[in-house]
C-alpha atoms as a PDB file:
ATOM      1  CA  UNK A   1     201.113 215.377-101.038  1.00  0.00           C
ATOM      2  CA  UNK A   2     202.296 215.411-104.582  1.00  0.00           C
ATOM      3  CA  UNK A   3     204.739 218.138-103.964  1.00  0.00           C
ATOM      4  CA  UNK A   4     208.189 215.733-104.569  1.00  0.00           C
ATOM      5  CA  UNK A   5     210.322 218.122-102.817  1.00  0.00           C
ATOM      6  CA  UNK A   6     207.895 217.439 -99.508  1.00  0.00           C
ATOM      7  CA  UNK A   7     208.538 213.329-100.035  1.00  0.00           C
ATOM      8  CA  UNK A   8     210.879 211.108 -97.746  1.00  0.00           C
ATOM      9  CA  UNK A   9     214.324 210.421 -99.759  1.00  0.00           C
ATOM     10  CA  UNK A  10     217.448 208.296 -99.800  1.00  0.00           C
ATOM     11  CA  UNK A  11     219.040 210.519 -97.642  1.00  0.00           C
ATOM     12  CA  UNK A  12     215.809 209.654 -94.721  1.00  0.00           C
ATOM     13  CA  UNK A  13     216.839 206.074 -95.163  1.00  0.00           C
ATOM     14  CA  UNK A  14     220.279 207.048 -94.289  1.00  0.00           C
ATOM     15  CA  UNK A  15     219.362 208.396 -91.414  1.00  0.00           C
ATOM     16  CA  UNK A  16     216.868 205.955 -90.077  1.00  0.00           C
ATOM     17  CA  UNK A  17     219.663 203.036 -90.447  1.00  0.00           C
ATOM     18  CA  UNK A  18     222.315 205.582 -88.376  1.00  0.00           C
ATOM     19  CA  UNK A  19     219.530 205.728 -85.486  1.00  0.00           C
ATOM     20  CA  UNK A  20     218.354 202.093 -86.060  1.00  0.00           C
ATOM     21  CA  UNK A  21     222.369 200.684 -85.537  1.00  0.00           C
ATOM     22  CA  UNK A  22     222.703 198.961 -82.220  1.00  0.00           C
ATOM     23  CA  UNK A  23     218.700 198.348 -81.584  1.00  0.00           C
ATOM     24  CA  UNK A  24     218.318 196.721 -84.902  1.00  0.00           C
ATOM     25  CA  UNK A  25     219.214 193.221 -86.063  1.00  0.00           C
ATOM     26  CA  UNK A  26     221.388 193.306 -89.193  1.00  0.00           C
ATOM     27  CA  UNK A  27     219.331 190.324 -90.743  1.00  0.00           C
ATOM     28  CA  UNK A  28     221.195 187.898 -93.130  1.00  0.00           C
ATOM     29  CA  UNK A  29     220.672 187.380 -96.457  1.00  0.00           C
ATOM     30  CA  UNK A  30     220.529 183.586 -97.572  1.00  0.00           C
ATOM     31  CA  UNK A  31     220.945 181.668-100.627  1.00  0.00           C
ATOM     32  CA  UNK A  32     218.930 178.381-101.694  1.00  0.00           C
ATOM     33  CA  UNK A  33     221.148 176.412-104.304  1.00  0.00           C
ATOM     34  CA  UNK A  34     217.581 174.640-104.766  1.00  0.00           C
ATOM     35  CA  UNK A  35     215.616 178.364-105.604  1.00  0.00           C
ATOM     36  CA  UNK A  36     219.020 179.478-107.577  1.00  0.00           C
ATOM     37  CA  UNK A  37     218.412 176.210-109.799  1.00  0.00           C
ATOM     38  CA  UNK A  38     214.543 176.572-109.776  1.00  0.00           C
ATOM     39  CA  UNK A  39     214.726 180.168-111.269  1.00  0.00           C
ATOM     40  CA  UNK A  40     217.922 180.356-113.460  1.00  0.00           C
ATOM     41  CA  UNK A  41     219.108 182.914-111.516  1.00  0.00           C
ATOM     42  CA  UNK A  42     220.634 184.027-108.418  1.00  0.00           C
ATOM     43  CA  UNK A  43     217.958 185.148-105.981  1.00  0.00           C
ATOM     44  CA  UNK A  44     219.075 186.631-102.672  1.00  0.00           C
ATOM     45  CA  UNK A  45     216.855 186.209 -99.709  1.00  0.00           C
ATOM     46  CA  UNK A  46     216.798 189.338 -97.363  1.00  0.00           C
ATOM     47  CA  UNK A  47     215.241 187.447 -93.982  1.00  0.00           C
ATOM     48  CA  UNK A  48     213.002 189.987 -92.164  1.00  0.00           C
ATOM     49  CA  UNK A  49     211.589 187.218 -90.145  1.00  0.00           C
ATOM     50  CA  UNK A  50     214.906 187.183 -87.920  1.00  0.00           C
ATOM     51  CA  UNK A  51     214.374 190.953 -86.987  1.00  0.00           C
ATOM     52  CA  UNK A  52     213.752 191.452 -83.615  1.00  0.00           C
ATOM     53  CA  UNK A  53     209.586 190.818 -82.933  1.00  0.00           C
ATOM     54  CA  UNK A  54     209.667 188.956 -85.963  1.00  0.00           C
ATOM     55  CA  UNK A  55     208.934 191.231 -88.884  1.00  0.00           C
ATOM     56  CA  UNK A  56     210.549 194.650 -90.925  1.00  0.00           C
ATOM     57  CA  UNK A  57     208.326 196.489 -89.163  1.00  0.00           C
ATOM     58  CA  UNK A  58     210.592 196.712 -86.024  1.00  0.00           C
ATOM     59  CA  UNK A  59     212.526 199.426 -88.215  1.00  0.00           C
ATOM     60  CA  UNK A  60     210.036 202.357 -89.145  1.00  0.00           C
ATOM     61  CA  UNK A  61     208.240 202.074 -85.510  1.00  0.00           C
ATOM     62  CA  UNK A  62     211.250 202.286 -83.659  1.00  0.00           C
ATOM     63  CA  UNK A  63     212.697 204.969 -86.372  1.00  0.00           C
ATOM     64  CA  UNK A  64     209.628 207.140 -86.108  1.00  0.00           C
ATOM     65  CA  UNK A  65     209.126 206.848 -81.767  1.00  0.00           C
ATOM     66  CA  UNK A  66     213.195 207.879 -81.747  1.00  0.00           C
ATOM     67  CA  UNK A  67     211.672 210.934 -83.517  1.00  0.00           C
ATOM     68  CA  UNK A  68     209.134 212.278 -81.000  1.00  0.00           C
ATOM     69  CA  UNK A  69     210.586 215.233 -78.636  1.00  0.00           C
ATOM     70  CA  UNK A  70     211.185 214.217 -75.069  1.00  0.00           C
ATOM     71  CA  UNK A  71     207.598 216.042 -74.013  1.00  0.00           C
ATOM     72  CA  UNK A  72     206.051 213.624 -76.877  1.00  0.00           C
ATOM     73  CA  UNK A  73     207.360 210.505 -75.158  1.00  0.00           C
ATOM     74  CA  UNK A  74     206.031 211.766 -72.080  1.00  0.00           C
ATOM     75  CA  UNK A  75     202.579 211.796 -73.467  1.00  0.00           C
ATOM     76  CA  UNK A  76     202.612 208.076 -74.998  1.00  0.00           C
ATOM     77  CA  UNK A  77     201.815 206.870 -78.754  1.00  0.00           C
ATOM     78  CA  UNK A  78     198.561 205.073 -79.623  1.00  0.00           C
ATOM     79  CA  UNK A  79     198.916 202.569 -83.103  1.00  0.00           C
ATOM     80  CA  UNK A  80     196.620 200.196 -84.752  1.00  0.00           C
ATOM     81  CA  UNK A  81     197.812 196.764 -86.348  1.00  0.00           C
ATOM     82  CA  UNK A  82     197.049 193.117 -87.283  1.00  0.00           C
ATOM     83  CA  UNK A  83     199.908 192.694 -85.560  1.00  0.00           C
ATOM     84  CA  UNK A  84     203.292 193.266 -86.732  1.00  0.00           C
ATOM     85  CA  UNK A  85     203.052 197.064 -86.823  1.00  0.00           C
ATOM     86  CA  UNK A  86     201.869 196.697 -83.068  1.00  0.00           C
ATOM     87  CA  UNK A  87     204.445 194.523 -81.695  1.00  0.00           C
ATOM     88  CA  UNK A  88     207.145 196.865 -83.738  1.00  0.00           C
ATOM     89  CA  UNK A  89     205.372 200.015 -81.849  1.00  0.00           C
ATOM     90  CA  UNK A  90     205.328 198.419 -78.647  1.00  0.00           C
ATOM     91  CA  UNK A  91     208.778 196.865 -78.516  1.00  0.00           C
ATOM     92  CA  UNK A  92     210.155 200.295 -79.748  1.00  0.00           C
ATOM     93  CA  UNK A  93     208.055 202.171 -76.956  1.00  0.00           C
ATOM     94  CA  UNK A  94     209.445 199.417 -74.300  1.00  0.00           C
ATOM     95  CA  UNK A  95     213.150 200.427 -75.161  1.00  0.00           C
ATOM     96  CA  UNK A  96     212.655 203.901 -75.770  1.00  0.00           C
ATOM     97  CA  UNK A  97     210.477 204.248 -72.365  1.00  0.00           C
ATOM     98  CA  UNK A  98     207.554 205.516 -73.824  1.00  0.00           C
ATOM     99  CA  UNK A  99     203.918 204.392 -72.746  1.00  0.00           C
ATOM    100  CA  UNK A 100     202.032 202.633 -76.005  1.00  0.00           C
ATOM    101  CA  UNK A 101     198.898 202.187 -76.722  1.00  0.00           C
ATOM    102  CA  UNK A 102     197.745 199.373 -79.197  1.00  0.00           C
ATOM    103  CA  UNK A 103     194.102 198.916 -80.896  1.00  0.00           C
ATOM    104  CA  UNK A 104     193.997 195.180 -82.393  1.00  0.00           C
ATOM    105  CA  UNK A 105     191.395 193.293 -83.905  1.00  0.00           C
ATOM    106  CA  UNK A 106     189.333 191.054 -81.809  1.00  0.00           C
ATOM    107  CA  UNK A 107     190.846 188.332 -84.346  1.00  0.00           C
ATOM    108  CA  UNK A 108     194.214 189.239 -84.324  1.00  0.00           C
ATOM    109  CA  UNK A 109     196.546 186.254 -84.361  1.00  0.00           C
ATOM    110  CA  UNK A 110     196.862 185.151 -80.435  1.00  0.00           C
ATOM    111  CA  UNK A 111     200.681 184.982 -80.587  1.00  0.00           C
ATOM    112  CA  UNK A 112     200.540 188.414 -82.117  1.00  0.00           C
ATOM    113  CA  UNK A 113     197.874 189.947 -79.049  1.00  0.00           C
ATOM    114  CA  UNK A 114     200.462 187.647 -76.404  1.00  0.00           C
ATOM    115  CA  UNK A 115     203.496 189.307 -78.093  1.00  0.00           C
ATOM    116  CA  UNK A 116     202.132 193.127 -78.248  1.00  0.00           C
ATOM    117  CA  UNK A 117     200.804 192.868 -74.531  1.00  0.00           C
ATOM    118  CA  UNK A 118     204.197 191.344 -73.282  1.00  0.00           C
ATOM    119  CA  UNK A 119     206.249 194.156 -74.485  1.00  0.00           C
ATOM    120  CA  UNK A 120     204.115 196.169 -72.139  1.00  0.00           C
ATOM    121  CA  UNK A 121     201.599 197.771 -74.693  1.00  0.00           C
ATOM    122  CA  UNK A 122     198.120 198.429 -73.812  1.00  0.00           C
ATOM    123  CA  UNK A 123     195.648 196.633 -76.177  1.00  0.00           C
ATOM    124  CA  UNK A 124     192.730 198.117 -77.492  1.00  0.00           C
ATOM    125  CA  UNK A 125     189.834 195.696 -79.065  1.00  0.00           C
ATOM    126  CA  UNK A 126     187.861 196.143 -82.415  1.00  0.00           C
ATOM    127  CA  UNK A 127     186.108 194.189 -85.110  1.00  0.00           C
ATOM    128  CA  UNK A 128     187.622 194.402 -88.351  1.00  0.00           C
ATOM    129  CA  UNK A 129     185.582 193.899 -90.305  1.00  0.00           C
ATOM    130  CA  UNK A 130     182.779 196.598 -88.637  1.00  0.00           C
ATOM    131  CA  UNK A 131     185.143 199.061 -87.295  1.00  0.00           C
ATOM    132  CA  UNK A 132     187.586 201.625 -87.897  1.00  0.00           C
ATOM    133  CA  UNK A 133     190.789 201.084 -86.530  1.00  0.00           C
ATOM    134  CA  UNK A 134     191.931 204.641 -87.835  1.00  0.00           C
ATOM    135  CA  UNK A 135     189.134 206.526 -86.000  1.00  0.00           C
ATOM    136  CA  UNK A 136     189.494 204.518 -83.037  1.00  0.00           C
ATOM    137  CA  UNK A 137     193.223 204.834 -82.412  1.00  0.00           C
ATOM    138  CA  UNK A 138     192.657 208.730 -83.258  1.00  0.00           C
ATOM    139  CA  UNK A 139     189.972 209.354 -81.132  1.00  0.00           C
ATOM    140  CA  UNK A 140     192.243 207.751 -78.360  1.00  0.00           C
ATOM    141  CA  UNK A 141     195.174 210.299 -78.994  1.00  0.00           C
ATOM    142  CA  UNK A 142     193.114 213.074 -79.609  1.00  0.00           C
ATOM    143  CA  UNK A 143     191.480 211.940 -75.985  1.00  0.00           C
ATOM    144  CA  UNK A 144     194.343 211.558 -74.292  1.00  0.00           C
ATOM    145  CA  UNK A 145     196.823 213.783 -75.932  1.00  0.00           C
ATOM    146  CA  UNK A 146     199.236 210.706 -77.250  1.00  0.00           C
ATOM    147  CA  UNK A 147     201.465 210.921 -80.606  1.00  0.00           C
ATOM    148  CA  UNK A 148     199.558 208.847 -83.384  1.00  0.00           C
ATOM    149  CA  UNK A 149     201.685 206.228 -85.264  1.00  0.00           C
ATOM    150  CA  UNK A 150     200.341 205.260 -88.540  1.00  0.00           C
ATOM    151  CA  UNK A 151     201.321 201.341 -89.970  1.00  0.00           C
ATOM    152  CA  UNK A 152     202.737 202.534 -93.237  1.00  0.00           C
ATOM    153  CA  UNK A 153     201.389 206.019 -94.003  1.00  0.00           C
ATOM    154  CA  UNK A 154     204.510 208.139 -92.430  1.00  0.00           C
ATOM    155  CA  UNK A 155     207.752 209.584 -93.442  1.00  0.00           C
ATOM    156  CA  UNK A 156     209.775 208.463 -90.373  1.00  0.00           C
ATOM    157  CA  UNK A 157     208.113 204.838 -90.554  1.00  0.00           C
ATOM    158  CA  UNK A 158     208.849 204.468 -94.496  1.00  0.00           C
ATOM    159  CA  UNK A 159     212.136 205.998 -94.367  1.00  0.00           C
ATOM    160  CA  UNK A 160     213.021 202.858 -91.577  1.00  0.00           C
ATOM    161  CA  UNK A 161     211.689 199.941 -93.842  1.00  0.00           C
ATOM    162  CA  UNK A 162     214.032 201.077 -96.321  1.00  0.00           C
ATOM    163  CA  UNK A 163     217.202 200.460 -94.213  1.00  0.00           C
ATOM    164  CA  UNK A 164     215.888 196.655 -95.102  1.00  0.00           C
ATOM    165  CA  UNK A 165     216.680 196.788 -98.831  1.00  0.00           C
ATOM    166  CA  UNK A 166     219.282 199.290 -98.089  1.00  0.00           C
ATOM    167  CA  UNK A 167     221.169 196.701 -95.814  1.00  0.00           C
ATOM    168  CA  UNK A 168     220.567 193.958 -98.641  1.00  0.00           C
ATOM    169  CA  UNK A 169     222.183 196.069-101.573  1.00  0.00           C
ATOM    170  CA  UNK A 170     224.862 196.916 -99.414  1.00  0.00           C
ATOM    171  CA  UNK A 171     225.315 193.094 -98.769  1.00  0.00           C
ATOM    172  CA  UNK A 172     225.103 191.966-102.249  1.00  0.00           C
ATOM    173  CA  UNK A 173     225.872 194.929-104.469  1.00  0.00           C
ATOM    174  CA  UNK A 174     223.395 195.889-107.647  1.00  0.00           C
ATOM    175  CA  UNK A 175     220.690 193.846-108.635  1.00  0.00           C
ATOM    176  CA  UNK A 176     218.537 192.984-111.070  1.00  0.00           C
ATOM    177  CA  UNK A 177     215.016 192.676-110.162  1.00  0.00           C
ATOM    178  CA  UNK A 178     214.022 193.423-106.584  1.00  0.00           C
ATOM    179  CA  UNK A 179     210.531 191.815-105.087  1.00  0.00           C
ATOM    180  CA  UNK A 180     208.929 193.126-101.876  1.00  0.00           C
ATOM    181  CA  UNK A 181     205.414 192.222 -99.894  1.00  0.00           C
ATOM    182  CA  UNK A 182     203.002 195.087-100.803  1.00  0.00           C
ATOM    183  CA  UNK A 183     200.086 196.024 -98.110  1.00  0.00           C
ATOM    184  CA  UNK A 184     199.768 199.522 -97.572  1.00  0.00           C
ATOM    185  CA  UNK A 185     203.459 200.006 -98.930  1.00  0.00           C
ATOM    186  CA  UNK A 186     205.605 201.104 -96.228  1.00  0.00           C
ATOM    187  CA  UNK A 187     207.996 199.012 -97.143  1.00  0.00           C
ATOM    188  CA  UNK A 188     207.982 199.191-101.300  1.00  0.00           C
ATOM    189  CA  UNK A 189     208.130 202.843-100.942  1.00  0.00           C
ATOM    190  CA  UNK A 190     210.871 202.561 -98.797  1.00  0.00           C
ATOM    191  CA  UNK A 191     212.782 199.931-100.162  1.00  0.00           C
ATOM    192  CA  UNK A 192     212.165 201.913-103.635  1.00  0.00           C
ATOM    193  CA  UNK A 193     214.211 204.240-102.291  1.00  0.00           C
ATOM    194  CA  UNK A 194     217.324 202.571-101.397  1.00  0.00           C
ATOM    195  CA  UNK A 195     217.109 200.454-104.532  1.00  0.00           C
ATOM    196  CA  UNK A 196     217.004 203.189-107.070  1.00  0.00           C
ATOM    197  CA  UNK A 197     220.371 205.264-104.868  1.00  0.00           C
ATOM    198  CA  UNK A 198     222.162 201.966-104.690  1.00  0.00           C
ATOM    199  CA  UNK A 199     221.349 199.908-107.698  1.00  0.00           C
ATOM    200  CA  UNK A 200     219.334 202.623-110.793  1.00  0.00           C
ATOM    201  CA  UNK A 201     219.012 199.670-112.701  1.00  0.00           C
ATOM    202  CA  UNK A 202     217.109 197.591-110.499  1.00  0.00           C
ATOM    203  CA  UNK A 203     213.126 197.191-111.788  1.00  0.00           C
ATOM    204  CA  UNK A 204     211.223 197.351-108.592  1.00  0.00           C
ATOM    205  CA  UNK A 205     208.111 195.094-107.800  1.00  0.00           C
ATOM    206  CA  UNK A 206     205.514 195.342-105.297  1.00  0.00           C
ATOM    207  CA  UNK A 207     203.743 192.150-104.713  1.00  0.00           C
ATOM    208  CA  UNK A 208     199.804 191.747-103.029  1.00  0.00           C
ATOM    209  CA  UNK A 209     197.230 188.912-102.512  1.00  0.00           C
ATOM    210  CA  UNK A 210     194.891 188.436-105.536  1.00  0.00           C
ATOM    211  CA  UNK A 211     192.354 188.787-103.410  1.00  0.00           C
ATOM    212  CA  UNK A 212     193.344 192.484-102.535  1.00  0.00           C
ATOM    213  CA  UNK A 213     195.148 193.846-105.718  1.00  0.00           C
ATOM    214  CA  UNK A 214     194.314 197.977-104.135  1.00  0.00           C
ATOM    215  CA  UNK A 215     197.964 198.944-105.349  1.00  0.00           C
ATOM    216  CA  UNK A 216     197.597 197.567-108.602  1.00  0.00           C
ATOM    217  CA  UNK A 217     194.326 198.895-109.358  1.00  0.00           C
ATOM    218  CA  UNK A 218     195.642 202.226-108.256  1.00  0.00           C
ATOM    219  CA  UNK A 219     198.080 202.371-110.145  1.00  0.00           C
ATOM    220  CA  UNK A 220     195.922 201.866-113.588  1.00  0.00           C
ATOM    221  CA  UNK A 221     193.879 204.602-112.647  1.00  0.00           C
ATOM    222  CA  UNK A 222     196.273 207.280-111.365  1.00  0.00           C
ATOM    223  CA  UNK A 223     194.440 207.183-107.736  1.00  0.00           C
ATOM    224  CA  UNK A 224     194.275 205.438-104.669  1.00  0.00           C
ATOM    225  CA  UNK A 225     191.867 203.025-104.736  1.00  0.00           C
ATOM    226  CA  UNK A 226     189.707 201.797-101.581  1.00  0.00           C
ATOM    227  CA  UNK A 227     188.746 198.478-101.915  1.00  0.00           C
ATOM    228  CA  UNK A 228     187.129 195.855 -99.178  1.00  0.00           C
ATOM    229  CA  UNK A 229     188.826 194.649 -96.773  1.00  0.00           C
ATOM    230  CA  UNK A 230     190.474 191.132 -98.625  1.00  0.00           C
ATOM    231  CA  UNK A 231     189.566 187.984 -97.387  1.00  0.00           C
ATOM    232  CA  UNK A 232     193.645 186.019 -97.764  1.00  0.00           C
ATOM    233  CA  UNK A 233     195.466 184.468 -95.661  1.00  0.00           C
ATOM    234  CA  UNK A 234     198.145 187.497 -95.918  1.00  0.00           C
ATOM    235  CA  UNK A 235     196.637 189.289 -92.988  1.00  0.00           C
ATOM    236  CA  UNK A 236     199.729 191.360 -93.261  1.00  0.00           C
ATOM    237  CA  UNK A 237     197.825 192.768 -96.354  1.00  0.00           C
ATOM    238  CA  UNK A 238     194.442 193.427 -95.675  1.00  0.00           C
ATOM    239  CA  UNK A 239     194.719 196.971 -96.305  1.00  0.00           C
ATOM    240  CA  UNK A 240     191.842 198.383 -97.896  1.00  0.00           C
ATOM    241  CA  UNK A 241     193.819 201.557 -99.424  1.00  0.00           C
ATOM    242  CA  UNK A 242     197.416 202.130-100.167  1.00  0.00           C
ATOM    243  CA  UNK A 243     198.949 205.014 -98.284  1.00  0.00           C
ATOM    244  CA  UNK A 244     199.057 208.806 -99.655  1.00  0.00           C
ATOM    245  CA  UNK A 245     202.625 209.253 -99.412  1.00  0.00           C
ATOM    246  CA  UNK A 246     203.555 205.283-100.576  1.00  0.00           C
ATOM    247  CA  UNK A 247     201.759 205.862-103.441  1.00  0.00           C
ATOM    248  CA  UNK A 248     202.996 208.829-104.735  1.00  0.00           C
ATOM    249  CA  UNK A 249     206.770 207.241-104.185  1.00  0.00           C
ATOM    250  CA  UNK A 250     205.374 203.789-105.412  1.00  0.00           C
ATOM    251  CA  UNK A 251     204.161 205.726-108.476  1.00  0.00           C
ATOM    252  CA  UNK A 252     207.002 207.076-109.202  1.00  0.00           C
ATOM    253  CA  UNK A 253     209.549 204.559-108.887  1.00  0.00           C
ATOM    254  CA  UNK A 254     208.046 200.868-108.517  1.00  0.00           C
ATOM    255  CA  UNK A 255     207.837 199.374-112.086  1.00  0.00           C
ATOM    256  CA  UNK A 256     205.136 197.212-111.586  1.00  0.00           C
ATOM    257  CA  UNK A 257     202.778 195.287-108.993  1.00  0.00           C
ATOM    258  CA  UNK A 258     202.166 191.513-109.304  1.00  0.00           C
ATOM    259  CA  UNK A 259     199.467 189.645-107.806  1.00  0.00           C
ATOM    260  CA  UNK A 260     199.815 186.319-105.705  1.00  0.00           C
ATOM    261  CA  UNK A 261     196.877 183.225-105.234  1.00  0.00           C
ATOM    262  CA  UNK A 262     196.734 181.957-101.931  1.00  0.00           C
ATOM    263  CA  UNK A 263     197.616 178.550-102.893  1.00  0.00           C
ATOM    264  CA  UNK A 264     200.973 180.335-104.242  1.00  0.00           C
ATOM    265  CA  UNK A 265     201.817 181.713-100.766  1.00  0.00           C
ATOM    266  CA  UNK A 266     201.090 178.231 -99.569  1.00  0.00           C
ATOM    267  CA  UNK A 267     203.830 176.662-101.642  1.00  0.00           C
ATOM    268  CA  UNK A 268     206.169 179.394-100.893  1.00  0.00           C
ATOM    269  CA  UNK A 269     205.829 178.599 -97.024  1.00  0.00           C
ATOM    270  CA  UNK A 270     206.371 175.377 -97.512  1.00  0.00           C
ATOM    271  CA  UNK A 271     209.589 175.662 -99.618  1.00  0.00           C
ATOM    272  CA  UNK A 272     211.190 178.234 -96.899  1.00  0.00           C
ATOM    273  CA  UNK A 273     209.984 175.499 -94.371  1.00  0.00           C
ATOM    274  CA  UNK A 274     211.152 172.458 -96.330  1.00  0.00           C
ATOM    275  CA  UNK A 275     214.272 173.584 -98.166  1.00  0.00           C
ATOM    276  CA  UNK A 276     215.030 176.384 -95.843  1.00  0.00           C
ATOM    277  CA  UNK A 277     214.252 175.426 -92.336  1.00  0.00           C
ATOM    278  CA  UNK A 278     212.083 178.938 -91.883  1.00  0.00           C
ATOM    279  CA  UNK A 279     209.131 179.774 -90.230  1.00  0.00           C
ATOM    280  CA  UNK A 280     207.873 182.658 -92.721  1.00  0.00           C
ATOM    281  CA  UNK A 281     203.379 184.319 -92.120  1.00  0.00           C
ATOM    282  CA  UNK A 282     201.570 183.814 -95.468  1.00  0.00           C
ATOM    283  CA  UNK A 283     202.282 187.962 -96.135  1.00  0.00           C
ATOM    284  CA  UNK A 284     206.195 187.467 -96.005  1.00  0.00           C
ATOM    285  CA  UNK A 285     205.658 185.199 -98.975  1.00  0.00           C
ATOM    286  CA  UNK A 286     204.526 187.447-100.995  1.00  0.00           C
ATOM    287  CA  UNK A 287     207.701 187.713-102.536  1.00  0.00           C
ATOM    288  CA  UNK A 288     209.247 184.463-103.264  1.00  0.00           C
ATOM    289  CA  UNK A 289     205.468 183.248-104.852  1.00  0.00           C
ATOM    290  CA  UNK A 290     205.710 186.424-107.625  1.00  0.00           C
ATOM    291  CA  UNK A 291     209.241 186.001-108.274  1.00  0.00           C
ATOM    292  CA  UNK A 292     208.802 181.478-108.783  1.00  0.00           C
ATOM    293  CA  UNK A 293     205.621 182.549-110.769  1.00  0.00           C
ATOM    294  CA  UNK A 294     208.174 185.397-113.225  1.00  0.00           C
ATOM    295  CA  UNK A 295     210.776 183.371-113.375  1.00  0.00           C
ATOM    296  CA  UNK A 296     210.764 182.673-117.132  1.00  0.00           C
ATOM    297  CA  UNK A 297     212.000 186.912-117.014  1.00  0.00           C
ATOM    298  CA  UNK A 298     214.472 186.842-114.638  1.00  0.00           C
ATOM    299  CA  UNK A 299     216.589 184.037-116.500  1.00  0.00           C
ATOM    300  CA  UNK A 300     220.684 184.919-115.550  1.00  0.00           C
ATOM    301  CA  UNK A 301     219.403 187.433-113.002  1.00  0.00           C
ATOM    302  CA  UNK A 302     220.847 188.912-109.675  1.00  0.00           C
ATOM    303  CA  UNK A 303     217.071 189.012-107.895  1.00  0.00           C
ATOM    304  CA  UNK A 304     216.757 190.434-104.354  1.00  0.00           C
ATOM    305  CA  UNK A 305     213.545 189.102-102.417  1.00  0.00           C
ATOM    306  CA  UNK A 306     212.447 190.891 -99.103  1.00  0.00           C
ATOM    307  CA  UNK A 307     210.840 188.490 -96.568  1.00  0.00           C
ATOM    308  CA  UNK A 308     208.969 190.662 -94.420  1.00  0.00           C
ATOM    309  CA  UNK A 309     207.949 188.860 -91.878  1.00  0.00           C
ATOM    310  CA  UNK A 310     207.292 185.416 -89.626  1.00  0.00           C
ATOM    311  CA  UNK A 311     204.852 186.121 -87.108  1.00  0.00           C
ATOM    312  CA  UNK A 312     202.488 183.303 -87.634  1.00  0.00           C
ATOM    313  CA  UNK A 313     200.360 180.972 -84.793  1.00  0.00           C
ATOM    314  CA  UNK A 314     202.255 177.846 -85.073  1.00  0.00           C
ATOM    315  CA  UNK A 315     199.030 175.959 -85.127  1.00  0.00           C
ATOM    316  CA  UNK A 316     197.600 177.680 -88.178  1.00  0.00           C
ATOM    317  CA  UNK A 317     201.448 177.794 -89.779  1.00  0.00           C
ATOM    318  CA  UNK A 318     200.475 173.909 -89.979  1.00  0.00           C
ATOM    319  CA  UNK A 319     197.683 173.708 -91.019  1.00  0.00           C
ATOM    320  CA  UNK A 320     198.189 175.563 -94.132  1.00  0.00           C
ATOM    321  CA  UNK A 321     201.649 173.549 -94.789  1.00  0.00           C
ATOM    322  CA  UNK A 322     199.127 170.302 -94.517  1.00  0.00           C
ATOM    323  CA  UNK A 323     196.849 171.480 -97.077  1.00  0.00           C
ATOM    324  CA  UNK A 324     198.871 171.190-100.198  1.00  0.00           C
END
């Protein structure tokens, strides 16, 4: 896959955002006088937590399913997910009438499971921490002749998580410094792309948990790295390997990956919650924690940071706001 001619481009974005108009939310963009004042700079909040089923994801699933050939739709799609990626897959299949298949861990967030089952999906169990969602969900479309959609690792899913940034710079113009939520990097490699079309300038970070710094390791050695599955409270980045094709993108255009404590994503839900009235999941934090903990470099700054998501349980969304 390291043939750059074979890679999703700008252009892919373009079209994903033509097929996504009308079944996508345009999310807004906000501004926190409070952030602007805490950062020296002017930070612009892109708020993927409003998309429709609550995260970015929405985008590449529903870009990729309006792909598939009408005998493909027929046959059904099979996905595995945490969560987001499942709900996105199954909301997508609901409007697109096509027959989904979901495999979820046995641990998966109940409001997620609730969410993915009520847009009609079939859900598939599994243990995360013993299993292999990947064989499982291929085994089940090799079985039953259905269309596999992978979470990150896909041109037509990428290409739609970069109408998200793409949306933003067309909102705000250039930027400075742009900071998205890193897990297997669907949407850094896509958002790479619109960034470096619309705004060259722009220095591109990926953000991940501490706890599960695969990107960044990767990137020091020149290969994807497969680590164990992280134990954070960013379940949206428990990915154990970066994708092939995010990678090579990543590699090429991100300028760096920063890491994020726990603790750090704490405080950052609690200022969207306190200061900015929004439910955002520990992995859609990612963002706003890297860019508070650089702010001494982005002093006079235009800074774009992508929320990805805000599918958390309520219950658990308090009780990590009561532990700081």
């Amino acid at each position: 896959m390291h043939d750059a001619s074979a890679l999703p481009t700008f252009e892919d974005v373009l079209a994903a955002a033509a097929r996504l108009q009308g079944h996508a939310h345009r999310t807004p963009v906000l501004q926190s006088r409070t952030l602007n004042a805490q950062l020296s700079a002017q930070a612009f909040i892109k708020c993927e937590n409003f998309q429709r089923m609550g995260a970015f994801k929405f985008r590449g699933g529903f870009n990729a399913l309006s792909r598939l050939t009408p005998a493909e739709r027929r046959a059904g799609v099979v996905a595995y997910s945490s969560g987001n990626h499942a709900q996105a897959v199954a909301l997508s299949a609901q409007i697109l009438d096509i027959p989904a298949t979901i495999v979820m861990p046995h641990d998966a967030s109940p409001a997620k499971l609730a969410a993915t089952r009520g847009y009609g999906a079939t859900v598939v169990g599994y243990d995360r921490y013993t299993d292999d969602a990947l064989a499982i969900a291929q085994g089940l479309a090799t079985e039953h002749g259905m269309r596999f959609i992978p979470p990150f690792d896909h041109p037509d899913v990428l290409s739609g998580q970069g109408t998200a940034a793409l949306e933003l710079l067309q909102e705000v113009g250039e930027l400075d410094a742009l900071f998205v939520c890193l897990g297997g990097g669907g949407l850094l490699s896509g958002s790479a792309l619109s960034a470096k079309a619309l705004s060259p300038a722009c220095k591109i970070f990926g953000v991940e948990p501490e706890a599960g710094n695969d990107v960044q390791q990767s990137l020091q050695q020149g290969q994807r790295v497969r680590i164990a599955t992280p134990v954070t409270i960013a379940d949206g980045a428990q990915t154990p390997m970066v994708g092939e094709i995010t990678f090579e993108i990543i590699r090429r255009l991100v300028d760096a990956v920063h890491t994020v404590t726990d603790a750090q994503l704490v405080q950052a839900m609690r200022f969207y919650a306190e200061r900015m009235k929004m439910v955002v999941e520990p992995t859609g934090c990612l963002s706003l924690a890297a860019a508070i903990q650089a702010s001494e470099q982005l002093q006079g700054q235009r800074v774009g940071i992508i929320v990805s998501g805000g599918n958390v349980d309520l219950g658990r969304f308090a009780q990590l706001l009561s532990q700081g």
